[in-house]
Each structure stands twice: as structure tokens, then as C-alpha cells.
C-alpha atoms as a PDB file:
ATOM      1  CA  UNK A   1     -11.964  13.606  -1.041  1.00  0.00           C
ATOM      2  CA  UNK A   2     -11.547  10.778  -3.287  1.00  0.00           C
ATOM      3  CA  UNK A   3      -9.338   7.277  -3.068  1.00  0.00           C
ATOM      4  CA  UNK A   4      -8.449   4.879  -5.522  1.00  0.00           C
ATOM      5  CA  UNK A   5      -6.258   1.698  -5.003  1.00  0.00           C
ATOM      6  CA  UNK A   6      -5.350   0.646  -8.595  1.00  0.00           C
ATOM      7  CA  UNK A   7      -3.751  -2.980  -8.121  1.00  0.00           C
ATOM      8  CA  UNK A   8      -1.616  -4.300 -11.608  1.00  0.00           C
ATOM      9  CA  UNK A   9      -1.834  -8.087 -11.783  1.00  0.00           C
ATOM     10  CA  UNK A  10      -0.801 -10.926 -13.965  1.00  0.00           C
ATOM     11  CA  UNK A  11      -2.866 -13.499 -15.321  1.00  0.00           C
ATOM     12  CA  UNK A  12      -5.371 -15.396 -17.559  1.00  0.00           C
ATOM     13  CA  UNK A  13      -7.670 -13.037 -19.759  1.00  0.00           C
ATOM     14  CA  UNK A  14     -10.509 -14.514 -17.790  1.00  0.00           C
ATOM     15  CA  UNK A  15      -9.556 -12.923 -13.994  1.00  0.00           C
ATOM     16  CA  UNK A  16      -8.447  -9.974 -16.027  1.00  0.00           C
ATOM     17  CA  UNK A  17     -12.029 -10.038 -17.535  1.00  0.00           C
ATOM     18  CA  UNK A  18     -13.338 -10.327 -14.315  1.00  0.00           C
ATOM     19  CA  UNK A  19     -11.790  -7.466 -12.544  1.00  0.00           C
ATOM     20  CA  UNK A  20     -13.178  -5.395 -15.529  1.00  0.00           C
ATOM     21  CA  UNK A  21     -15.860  -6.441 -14.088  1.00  0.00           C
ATOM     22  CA  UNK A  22     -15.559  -5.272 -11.272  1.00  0.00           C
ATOM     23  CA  UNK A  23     -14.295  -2.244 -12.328  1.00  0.00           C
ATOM     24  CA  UNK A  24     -17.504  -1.423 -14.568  1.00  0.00           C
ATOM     25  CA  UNK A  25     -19.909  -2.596 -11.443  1.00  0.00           C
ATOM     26  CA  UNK A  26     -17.828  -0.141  -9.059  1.00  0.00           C
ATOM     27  CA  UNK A  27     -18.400   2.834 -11.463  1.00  0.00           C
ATOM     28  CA  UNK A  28     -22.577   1.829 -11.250  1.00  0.00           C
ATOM     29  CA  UNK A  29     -22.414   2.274  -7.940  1.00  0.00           C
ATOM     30  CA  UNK A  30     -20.829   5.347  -7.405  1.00  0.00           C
ATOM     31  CA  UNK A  31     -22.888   6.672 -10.174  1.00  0.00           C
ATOM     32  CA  UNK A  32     -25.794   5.844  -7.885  1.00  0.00           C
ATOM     33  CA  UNK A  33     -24.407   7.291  -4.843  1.00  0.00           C
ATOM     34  CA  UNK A  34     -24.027  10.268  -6.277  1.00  0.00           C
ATOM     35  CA  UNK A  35     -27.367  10.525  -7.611  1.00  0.00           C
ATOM     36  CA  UNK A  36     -28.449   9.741  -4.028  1.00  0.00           C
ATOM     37  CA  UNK A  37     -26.813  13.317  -2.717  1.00  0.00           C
ATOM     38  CA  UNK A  38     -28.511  14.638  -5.219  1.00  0.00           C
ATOM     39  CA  UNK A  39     -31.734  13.707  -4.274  1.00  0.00           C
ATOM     40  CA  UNK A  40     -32.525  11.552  -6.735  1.00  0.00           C
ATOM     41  CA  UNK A  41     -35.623   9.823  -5.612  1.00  0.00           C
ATOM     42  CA  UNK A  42     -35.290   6.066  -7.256  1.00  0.00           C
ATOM     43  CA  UNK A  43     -31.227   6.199  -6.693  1.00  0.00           C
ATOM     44  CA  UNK A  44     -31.814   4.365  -3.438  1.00  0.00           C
ATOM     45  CA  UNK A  45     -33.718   1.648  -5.113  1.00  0.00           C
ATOM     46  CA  UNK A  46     -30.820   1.379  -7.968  1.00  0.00           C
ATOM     47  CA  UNK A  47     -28.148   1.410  -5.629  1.00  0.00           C
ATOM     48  CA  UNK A  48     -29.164  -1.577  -3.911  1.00  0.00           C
ATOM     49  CA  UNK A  49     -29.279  -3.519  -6.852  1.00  0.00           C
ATOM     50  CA  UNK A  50     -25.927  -2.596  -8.289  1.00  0.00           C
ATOM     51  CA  UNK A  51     -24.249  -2.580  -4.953  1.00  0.00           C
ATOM     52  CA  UNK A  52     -25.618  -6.705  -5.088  1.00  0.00           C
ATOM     53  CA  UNK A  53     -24.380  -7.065  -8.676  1.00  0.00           C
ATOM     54  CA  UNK A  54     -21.127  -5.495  -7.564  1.00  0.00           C
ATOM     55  CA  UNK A  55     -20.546  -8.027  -4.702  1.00  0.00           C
ATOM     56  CA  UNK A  56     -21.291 -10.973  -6.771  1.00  0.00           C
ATOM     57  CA  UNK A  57     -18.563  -9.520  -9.366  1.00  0.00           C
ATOM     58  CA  UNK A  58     -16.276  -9.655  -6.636  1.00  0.00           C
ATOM     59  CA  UNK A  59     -16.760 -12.526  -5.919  1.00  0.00           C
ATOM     60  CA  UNK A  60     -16.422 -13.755  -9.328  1.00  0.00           C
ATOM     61  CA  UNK A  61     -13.379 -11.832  -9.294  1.00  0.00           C
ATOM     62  CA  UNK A  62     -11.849 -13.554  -5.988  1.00  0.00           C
ATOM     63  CA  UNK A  63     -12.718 -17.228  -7.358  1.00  0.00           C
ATOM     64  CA  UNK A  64     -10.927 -16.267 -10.535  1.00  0.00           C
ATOM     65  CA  UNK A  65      -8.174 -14.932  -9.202  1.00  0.00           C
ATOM     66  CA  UNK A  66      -7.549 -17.860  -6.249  1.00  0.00           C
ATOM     67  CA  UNK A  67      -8.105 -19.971  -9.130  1.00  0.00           C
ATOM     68  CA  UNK A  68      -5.326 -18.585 -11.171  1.00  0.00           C
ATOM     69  CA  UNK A  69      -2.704 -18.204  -8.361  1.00  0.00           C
ATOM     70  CA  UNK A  70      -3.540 -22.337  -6.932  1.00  0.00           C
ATOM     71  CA  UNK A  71      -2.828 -22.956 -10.851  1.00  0.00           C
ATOM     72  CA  UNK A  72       0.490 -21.241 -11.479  1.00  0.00           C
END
């Protein structure tokens, strides 16, 4: 079963940037959970590491985009 929220915002090219981001990040770390099931034995190792670099897009993305709606 698969899910995916797609959310349509307006803003500065730099939130929009950073959901990319966040986008591109998300797509690592399914990549690695997948590999994971498939018994890949280093996935576990990856998928740490691009679940952390996934959070701190995120986070970039959140600042970015409180940034641009306390501006407007």
C-alpha cells in the first residue's frame, strides 16, 4: 500500500527550494528502506544517515516556510 500527501504552496523560490529538498531526501530514504527488505546488508547503515539528512531538510523546510508566512 502506498500514501502520498502532495501539498501545493505559494512562496519565495527559496522554501520552494527547500521542499525540493525535502522531496529529494524523502526519495533516499525510501530507496534505503527498500533495500533493507531486500536484505541489503549496509542499507541499515545508509538509512540512518539519510533518515538524519532528511530531518534536518525538514527542518530547513519548516524555518523557511514560517519564515515566509511571518513575512507576507
Amino acid at each position: 500500500m502506498h500514501s502520498v500527501r502532495v501539498v501545493v504552496l505559494e512562496g519565495p523560490s527559496a522554501t520552494a527550494v527547500a521542499a525540493q529538498a525535502v522531496l529529494d531526501a524523502a526519495l533516499k530514504v525510501n530507496r534505503c528502506l527498500w533495500h533493507i527488505t531486500c536484505g541489503d546488508a549496509d542499507a541499515r547503515a545508509r538509512f540512518d544517515e539519510v533518515r538524519e539528512a532528511y530531518l534536518r531538510c525538514q527542518g530547513r523546510f519548516v524555518e523557511s516556510a514560517r519564515t515566509a508566512m511571518e513575512a507576507s
